[in-house]
Protein backbone atom coordinates (compact mmCIF):
# COMPACT_ATOMS: atom_id res chain seq x y z
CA UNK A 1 -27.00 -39.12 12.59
CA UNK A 2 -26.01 -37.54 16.07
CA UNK A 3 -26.30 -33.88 16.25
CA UNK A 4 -22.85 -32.35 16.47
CA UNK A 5 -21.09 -31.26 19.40
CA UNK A 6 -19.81 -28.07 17.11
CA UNK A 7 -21.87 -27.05 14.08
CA UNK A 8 -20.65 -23.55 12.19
CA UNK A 9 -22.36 -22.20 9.17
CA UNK A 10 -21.94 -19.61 6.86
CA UNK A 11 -19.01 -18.04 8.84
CA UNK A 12 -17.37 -15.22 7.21
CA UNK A 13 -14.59 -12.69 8.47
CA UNK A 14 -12.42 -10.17 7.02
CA UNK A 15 -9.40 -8.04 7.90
CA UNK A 16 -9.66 -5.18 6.22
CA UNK A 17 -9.22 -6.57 2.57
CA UNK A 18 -7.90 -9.78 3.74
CA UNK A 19 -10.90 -12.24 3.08
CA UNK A 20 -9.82 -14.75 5.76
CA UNK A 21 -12.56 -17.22 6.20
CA UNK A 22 -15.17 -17.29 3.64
CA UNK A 23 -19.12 -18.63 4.10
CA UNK A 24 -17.45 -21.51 5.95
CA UNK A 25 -19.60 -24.42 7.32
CA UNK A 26 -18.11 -27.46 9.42
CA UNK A 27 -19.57 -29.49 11.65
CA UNK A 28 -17.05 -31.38 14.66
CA UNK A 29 -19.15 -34.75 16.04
CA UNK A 30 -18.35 -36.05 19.76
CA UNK A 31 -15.68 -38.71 19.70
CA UNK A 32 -13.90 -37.45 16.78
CA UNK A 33 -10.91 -36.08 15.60
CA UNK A 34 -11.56 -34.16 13.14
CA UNK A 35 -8.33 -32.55 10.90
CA UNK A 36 -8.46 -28.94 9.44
CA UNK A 37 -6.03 -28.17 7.23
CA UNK A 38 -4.71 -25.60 4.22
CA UNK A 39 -1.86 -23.59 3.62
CA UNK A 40 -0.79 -20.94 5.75
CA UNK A 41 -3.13 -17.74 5.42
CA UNK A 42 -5.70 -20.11 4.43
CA UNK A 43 -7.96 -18.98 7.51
CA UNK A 44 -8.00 -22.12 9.29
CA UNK A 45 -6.44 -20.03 12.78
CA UNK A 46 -9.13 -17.75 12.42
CA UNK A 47 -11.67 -20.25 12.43
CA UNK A 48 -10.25 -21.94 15.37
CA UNK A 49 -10.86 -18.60 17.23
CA UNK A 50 -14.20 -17.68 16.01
CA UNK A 51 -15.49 -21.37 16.87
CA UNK A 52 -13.50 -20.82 20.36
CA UNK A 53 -15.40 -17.26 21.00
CA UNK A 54 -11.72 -15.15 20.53
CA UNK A 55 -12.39 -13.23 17.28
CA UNK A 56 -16.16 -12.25 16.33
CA UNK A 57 -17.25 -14.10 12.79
CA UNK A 58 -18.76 -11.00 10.55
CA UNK A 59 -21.74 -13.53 9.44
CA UNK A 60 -22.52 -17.32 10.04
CA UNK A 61 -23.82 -19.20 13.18
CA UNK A 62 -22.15 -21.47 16.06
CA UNK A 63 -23.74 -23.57 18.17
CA UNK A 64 -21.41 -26.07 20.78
CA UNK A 65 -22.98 -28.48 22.81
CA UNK A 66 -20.87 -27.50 25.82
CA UNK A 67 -17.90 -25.78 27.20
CA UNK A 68 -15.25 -25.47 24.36
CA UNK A 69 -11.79 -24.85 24.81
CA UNK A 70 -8.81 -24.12 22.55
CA UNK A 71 -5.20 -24.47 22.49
CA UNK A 72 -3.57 -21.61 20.88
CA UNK A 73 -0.67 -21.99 18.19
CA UNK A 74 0.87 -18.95 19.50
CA UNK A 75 1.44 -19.00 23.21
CA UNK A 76 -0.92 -17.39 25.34
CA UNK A 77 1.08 -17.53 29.00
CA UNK A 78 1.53 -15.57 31.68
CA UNK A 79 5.38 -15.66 31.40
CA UNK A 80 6.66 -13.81 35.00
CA UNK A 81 3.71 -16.99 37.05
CA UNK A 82 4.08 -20.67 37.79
CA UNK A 83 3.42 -23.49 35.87
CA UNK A 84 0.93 -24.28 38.03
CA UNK A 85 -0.67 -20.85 38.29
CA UNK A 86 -0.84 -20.60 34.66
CA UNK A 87 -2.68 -24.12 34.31
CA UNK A 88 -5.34 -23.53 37.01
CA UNK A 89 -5.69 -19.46 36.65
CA UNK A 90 -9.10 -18.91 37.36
CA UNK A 91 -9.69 -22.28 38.43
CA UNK A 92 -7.50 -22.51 41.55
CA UNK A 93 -8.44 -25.09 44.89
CA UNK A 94 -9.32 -23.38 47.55
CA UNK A 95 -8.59 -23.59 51.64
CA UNK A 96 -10.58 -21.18 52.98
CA UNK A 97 -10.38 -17.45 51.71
CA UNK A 98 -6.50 -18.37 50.00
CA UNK A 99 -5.38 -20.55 47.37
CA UNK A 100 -4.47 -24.07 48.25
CA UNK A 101 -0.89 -24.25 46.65
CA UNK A 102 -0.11 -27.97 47.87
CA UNK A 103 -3.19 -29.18 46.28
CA UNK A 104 -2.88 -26.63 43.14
CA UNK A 105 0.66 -28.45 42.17
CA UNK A 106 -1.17 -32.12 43.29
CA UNK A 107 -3.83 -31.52 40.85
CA UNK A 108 -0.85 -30.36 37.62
CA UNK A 109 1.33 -33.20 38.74
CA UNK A 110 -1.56 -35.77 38.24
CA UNK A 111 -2.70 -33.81 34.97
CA UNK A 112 0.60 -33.76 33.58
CA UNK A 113 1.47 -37.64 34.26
CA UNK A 114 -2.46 -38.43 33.16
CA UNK A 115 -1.72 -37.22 29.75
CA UNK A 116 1.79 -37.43 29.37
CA UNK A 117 3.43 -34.13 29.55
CA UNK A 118 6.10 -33.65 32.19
CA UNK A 119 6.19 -30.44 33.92
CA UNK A 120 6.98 -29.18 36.90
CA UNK A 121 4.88 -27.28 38.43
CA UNK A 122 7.34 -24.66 40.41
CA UNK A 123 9.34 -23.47 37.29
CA UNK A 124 8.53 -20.28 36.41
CA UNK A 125 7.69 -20.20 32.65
CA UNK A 126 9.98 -17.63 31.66
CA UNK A 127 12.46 -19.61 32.52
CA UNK A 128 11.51 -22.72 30.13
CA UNK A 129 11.84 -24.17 26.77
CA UNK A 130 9.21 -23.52 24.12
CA UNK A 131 8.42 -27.24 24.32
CA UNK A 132 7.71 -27.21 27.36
CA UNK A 133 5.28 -23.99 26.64
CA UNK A 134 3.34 -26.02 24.47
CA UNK A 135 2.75 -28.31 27.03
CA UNK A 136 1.68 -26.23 29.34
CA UNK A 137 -0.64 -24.84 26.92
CA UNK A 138 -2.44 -27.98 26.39
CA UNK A 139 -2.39 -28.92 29.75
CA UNK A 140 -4.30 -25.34 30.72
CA UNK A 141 -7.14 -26.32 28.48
CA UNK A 142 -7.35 -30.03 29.67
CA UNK A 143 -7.63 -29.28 32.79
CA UNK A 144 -11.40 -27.72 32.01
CA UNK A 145 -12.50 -30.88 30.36
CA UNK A 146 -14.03 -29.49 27.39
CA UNK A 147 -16.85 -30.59 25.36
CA UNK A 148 -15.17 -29.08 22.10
CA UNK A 149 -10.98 -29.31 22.03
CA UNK A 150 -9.61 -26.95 19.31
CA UNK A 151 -6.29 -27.72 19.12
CA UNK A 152 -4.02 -25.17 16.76
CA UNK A 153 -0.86 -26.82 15.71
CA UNK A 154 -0.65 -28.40 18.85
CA UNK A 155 2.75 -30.58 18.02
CA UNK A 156 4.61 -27.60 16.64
CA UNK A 157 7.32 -27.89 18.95
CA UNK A 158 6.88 -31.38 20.73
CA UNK A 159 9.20 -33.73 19.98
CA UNK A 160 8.11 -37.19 18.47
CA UNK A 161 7.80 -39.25 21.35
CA UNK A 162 6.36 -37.06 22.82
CA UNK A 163 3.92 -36.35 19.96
CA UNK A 164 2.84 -40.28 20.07
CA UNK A 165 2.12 -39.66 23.69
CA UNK A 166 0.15 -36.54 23.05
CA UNK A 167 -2.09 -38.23 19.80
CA UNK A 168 -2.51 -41.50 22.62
CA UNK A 169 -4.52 -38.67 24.87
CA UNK A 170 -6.22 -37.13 22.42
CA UNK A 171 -7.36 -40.17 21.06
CA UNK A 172 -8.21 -41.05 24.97
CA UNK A 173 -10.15 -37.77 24.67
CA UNK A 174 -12.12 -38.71 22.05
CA UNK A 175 -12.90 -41.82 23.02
CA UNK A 176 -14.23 -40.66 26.35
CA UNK A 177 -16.91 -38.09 23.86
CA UNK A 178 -14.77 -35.19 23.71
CA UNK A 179 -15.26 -33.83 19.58
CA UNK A 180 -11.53 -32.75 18.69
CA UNK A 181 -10.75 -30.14 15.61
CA UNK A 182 -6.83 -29.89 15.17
CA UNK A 183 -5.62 -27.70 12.94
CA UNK A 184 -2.64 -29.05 11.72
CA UNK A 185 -0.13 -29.15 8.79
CA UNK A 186 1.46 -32.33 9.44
CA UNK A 187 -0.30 -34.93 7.25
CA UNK A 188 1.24 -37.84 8.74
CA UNK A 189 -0.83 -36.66 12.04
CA UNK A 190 -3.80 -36.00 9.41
CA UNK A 191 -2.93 -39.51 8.30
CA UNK A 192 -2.77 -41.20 11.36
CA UNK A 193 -5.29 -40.45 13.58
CA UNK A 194 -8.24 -38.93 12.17
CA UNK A 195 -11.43 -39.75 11.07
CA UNK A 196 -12.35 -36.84 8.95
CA UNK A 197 -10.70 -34.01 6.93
CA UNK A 198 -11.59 -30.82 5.48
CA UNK A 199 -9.48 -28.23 3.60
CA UNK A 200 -9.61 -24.94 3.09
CA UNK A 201 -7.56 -22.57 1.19
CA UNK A 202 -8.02 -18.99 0.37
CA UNK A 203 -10.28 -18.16 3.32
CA UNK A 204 -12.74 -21.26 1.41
CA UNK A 205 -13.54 -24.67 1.94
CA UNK A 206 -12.31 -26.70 -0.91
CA UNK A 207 -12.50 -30.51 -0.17
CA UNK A 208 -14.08 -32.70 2.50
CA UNK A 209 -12.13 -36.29 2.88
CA UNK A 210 -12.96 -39.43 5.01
CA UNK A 211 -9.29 -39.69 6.12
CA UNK A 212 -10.12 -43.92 5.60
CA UNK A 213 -10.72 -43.51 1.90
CA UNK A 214 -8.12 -40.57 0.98
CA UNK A 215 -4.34 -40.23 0.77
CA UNK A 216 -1.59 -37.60 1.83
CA UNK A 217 -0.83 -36.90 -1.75
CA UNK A 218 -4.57 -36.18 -2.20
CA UNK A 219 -5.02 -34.09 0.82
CA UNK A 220 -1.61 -31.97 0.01
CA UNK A 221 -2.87 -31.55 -3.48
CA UNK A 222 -5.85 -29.98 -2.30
CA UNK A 223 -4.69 -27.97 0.05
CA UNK A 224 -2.26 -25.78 -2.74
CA UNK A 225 -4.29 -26.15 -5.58
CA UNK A 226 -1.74 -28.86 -7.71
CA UNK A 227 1.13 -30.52 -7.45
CA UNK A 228 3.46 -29.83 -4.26
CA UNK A 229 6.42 -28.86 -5.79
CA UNK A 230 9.66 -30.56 -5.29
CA UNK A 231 13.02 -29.84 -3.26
CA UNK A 232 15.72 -28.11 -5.04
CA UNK A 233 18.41 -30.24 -6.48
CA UNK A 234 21.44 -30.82 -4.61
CA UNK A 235 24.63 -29.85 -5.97
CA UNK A 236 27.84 -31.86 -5.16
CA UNK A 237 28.94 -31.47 -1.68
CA UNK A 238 31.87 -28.45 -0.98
CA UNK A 239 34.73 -30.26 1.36
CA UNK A 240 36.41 -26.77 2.98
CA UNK A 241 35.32 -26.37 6.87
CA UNK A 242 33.55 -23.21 7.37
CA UNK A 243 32.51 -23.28 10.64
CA UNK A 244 34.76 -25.09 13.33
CA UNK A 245 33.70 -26.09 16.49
CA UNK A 246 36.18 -27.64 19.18
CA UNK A 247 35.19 -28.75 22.68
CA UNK A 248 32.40 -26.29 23.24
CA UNK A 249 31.33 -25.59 26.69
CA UNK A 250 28.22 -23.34 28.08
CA UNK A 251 25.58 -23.80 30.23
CA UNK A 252 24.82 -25.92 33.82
CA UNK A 253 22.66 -28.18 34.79
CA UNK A 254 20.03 -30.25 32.06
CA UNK A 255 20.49 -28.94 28.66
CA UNK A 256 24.21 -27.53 29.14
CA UNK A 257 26.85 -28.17 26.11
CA UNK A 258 29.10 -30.91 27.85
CA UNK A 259 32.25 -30.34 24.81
CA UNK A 260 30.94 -30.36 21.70
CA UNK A 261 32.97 -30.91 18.44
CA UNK A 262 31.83 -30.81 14.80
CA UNK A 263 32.54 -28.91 11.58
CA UNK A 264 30.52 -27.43 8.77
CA UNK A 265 31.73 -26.96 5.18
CA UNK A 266 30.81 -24.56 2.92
CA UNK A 267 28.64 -26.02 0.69
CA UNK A 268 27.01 -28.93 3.45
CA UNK A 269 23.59 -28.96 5.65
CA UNK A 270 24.44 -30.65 8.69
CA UNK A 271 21.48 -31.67 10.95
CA UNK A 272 21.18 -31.82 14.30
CA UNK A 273 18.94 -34.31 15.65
CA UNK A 274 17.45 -34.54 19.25
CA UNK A 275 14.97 -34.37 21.33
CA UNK A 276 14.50 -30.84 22.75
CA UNK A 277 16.46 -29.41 25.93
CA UNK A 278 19.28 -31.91 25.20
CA UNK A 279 21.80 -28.80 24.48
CA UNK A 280 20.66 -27.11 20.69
CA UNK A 281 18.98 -24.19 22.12
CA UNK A 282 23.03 -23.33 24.06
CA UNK A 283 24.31 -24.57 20.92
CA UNK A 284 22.58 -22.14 18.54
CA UNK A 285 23.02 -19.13 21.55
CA UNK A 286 26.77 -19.86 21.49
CA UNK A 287 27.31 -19.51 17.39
CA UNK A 288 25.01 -16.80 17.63
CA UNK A 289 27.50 -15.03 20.42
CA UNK A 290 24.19 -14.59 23.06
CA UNK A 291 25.27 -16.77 25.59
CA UNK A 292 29.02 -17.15 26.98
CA UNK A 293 30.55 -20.08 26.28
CA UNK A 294 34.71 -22.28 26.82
CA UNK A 295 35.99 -23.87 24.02
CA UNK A 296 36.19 -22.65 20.41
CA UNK A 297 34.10 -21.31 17.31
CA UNK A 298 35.89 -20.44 14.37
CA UNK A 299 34.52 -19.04 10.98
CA UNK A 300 36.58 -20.02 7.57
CA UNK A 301 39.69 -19.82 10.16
CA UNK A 302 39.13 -16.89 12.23
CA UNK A 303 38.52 -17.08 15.82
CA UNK A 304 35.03 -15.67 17.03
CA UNK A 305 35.84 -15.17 20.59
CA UNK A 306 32.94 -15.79 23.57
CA UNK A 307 32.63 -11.89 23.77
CA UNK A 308 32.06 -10.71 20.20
CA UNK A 309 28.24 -10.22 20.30
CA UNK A 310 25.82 -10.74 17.63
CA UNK A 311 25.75 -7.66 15.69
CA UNK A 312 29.62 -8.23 14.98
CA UNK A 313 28.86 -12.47 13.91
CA UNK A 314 26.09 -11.10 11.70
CA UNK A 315 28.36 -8.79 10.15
CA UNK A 316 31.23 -11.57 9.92
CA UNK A 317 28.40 -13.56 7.54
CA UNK A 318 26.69 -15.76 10.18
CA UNK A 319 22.47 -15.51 9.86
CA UNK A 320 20.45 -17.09 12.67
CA UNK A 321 17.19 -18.74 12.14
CA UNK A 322 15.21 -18.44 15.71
CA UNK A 323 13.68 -21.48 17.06
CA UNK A 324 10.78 -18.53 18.07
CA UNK A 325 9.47 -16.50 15.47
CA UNK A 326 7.39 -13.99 17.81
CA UNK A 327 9.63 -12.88 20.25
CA UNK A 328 13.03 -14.24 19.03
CA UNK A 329 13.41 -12.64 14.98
CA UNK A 330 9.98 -10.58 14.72
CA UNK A 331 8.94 -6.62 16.11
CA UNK A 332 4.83 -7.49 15.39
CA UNK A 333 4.50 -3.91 15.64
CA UNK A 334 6.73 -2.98 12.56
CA UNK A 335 5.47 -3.83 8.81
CA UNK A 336 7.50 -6.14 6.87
CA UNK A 337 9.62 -3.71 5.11
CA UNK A 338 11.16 -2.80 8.28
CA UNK A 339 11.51 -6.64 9.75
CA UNK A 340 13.11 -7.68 6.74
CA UNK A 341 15.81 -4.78 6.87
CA UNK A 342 15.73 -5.33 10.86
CA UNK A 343 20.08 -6.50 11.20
CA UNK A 344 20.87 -5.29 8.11
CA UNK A 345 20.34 -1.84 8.91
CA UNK A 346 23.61 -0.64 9.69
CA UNK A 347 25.07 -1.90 6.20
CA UNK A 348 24.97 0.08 2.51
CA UNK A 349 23.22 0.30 0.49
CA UNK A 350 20.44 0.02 2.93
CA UNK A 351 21.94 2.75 5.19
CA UNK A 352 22.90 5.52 3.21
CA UNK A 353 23.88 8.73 5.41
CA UNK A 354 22.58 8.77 8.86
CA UNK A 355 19.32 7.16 7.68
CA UNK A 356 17.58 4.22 6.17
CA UNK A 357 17.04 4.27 2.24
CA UNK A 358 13.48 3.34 2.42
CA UNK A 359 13.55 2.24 -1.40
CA UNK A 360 16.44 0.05 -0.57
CA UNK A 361 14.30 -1.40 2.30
CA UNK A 362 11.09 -1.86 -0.06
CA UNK A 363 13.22 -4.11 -2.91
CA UNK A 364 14.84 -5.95 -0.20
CA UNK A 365 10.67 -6.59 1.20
CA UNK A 366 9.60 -7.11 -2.22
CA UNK A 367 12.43 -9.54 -3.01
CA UNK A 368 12.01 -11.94 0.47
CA UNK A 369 8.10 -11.49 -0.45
CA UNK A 370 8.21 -12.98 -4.18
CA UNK A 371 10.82 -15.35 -3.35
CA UNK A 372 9.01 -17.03 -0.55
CA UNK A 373 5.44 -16.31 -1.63
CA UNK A 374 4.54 -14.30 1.54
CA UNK A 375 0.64 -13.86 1.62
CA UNK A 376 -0.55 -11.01 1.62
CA UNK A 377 1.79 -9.81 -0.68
CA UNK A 378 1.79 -6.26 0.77
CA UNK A 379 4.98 -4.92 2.18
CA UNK A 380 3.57 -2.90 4.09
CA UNK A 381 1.60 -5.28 6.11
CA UNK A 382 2.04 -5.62 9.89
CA UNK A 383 3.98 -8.57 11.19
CA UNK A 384 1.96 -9.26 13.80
CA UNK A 385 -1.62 -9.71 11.73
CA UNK A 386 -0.21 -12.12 9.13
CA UNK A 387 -0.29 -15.84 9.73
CA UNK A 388 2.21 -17.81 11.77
CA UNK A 389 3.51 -19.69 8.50
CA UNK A 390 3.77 -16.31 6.44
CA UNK A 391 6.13 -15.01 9.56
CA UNK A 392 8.01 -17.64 9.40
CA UNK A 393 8.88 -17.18 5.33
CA UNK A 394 9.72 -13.37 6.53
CA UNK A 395 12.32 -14.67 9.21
CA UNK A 396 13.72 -17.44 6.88
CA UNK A 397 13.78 -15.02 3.95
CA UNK A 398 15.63 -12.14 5.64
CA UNK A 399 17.82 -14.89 6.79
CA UNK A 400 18.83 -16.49 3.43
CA UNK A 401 18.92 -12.94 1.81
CA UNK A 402 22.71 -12.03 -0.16
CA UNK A 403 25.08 -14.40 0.27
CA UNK A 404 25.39 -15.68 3.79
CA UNK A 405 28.15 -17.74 4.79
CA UNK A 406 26.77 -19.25 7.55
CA UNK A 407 23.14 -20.01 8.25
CA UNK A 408 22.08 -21.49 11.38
CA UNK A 409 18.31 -22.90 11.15
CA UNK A 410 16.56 -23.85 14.15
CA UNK A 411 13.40 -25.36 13.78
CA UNK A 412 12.93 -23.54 10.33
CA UNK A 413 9.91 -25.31 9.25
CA UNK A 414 7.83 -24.99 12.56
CA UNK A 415 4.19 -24.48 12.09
CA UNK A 416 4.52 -23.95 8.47
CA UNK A 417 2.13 -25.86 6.02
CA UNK A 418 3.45 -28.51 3.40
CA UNK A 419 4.61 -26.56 0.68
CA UNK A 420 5.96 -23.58 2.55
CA UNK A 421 8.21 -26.39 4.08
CA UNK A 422 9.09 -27.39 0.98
CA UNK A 423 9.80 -24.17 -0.25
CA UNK A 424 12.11 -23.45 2.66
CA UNK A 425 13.75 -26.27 2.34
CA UNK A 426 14.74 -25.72 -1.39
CA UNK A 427 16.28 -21.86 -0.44
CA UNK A 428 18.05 -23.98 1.93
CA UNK A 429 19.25 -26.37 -0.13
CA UNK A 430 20.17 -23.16 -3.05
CA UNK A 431 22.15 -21.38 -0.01
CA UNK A 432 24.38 -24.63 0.45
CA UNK A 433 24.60 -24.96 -3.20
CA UNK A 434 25.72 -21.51 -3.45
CA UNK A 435 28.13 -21.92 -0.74
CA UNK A 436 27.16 -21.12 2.26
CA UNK A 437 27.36 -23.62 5.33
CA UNK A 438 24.20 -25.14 6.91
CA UNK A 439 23.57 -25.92 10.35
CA UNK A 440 20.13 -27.12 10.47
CA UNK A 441 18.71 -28.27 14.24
CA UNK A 442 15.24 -29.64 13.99
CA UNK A 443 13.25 -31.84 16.35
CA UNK A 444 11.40 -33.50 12.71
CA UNK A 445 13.65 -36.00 11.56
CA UNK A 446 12.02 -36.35 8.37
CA UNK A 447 13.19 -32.65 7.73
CA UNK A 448 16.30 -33.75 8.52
CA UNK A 449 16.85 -36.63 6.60
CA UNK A 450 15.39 -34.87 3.49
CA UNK A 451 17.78 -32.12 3.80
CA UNK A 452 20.92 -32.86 5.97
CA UNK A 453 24.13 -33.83 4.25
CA UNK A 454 25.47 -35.30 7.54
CA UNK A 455 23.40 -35.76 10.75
CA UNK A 456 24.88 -35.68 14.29
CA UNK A 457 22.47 -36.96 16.76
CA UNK A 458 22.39 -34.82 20.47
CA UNK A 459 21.62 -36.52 23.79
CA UNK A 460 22.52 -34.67 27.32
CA UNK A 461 24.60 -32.12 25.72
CA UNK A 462 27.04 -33.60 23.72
CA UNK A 463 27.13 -35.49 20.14
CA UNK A 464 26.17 -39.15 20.56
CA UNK A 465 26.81 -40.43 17.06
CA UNK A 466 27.59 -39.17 13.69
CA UNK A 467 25.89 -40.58 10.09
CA UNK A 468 26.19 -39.64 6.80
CA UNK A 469 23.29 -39.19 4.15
CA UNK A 470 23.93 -42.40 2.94
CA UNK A 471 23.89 -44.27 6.53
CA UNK A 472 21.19 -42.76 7.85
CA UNK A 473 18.95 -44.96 9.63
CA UNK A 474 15.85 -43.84 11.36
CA UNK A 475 15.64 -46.73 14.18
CA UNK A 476 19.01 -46.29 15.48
CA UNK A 477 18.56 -42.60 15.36
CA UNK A 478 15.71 -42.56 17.41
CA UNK A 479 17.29 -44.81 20.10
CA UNK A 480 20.23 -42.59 20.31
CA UNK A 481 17.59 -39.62 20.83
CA UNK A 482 16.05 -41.45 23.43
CA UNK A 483 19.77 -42.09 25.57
CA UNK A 484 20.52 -45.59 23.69
């Protein structure tokens, strides 16, 4: 058998009592894709950046038969530069002693059309979508041809055409002798284009698969140790609007709410479907009361004019989901007591006095931590060391905490492993039973069809069709994402 292009063994690391990866040994052959996969915490991040050079293992050997490069699952840009100076940094064309800048955005514009991912190479990336992030992401690592791709959630926040596009250059990739490791938790991905599998779970590897002769169901039962449990049941559908929407305007240019109209009832999850940068992001910034906006949002009657601001909507009942976990709902620095009290603060009995009852703030942790299984289990724990999945339970937790009357949920499963997702999904499905409205925008339309009540479907802006659970149909959706 060849000799693999990246061969680990007996890698161990920990984190101060954190076991994250555990005598570990995986070998990645050239021409493969090659699936890693667990539940979140399950070390397979930290793997990624041992095998990549980023974090240094604490035992265990690596040997790569070339240049390896990885694509990070949190975003590693230069936000205030280019496009095109992020993509070539380091690696820039030359005329003479300064950098060639016609042949620098040449060079992303042939990249970017090569493997499918639009850019443009002028935008500063401040300014840009986190789609569009991703993309530039992979495209920064493509661009060095690597022997060894580690990919890290790579389709977190693509949208699925353009995740067929991506898997069609990867596979490209591989075919051409690059070895591929993607670290993924979607197992339809697993499912559909790799060769091999290997799970690990608790910092361990706990099952090896040849993705030919396994299923799903047999790779999601080994990654959480059983059964994946199912969705909460849904209780019958509440009929009294909650939120009201009428001709809402914000925005210019691509992306910019043309007059949307919709309502939400207490008691319904209504999905949003789309492919990103058609409008949600101005959609979600409107309810929220960050952007300024024409037109009219009402809660359970009541007005919320364009300049009430987002303390006063989160007081009012309204909780926001972030589409960004990291720099949108989290402080990294704080632990997760203090993120999970982080909006309420202002409200007894958390704020008793002038100050913060710090036993208040502990059960509230405590609470968000047992009901969403946050790993570690430590309250104390910082933000920014835990896992992207077990961030994500803190921000939907804190969310869905009380009794919300309004929860807006964008992207709420993103980067989260199989049966975090499912958990989320069930506290979203127990908030609508319990009453509280639903607004769920997500660019996976299987999330959406296994939660949403009704499903409006966005294109440029503005609603293009409406459906309800029972006429839901997945072709036509699509088509309408796509501008038919």
């Amino acid at each position: 058998m060849a000799e693999p292009a990246l061969r680990l063994r007996g890698i161990c690391k920990r984190f101060g009592a954190v076991n994250a990866v555990d005598g570990v040994d995986l070998d990645v052959f050239a021409g493969e894709i090659h699936a890693l996969v667990g539940e979140n915490g399950a070390g397979k991040s930290t793997l990624a950046a041992i095998a990549y050079g980023a974090v240094r293992p604490d035992a265990g050997t690596i040997e790569a038969g070339g240049t390896v490069g990885l694509v990070h699952q949190h975003f590693q840009l230069i936000e205030r530069l280019r496009v095109w100076e992020n993509i070539l940094l380091g690696r820039e064309p030359r005329a003479g002693l300064r950098i060639d800048r016609v042949r620098a955005r040449a060079i992303v514009r042939e990249l970017s059309e090569r493997h499918g991912l639009a850019v443009d190479p002028d935008a500063l990336v401040e300014t840009l979508p986190i789609g569009i992030k991703q993309r530039i992401e992979l495209l920064r690592e493509l661009v060095r041809e690597p022997a060894v791709l580690l990919l890290d959630e790579p389709t977190a926040a693509l949208a699925p055409s353009e995740i067929d596009a991506f898997f069609l250059n990867v596979k490209a990739l591989a075919a051409r002798g690059t070895a591929v490791l993607i670290v993924t938790h979607k197992l339809a991905e697993v499912m559909g284009y790799s060769a091999r599998v290997t799970v690990m779970r608790s910092g361990k590897l706990v099952a090896r698969f040849a993705t030919a002769d396994t299923s799903a169901d047999a790779i999601a039962r080994a990654m959480v140790g059983g059964e994946v449990p199912a969705l909460a049941a849904r209780a019958p559908t509440q009929l009294a609007p909650r939120l009201t929407v009428r001709d809402l305007r914000s925005g210019a240019g691509a992306g910019a709410l043309g007059g949307v109209t919709f309502d939400v009832a207490a008691g319904e999850i209504v999905g949003i479907a789309g492919i990103e940068g058609n409008g949600q992001t101005l959609l979600a910034d409107a309810i929220a009361g960050v952007v300024p906006y024409t037109g009219e949002i009402a809660l359970d009657g009541r007005p919320l004019p364009s300049g009430m601001g987002p303390a006063q909507r989160l007081e009012s009942g309204i909780r926001i989901i972030p589409q960004d976990r990291r720099h949108e709902a989290l402080v990294l620095d704080w632990n997760i007591v203090d993120n999970v009290a982080l909006g309420r603060q202002r409200d007894p009995p958390l704020r008793s006095g002038a100050v913060i009852d710090r036993a208040v703030a502990q059960r509230y942790a405590a609470d968000v931590i047992e009901r969403f299984d946050v790993r570690p289990p430590n309250p104390q724990a910082i933000a920014g060391a835990l896992s992207g999945g077990n961030q994500q339970k803190i921000v939907v937790g804190r969310a869905l905490a009380g009794t919300p009357r309004l929860v807006v949920a964008y992207q709420p499963t993103r980067g989260i492993d199989i049966g975090a997702a499912t958990l989320v999904g069930s506290r979203l499905i127990e908030a609508r039973n319990a009453g509280a409205a639903v607004l769920l925008i997500s660019f996976e339309l299987d999330e959406i069809f296994a939660l949403a009540d009704r499903v409006y479907v966005m294109y440029a802006g503005r609603f293009a069709a409406e459906f309800a659970r029972s006429a839901i149909d997945r072709g036509r959706i699509g088509a309408l994402m796509a501008g038919g």
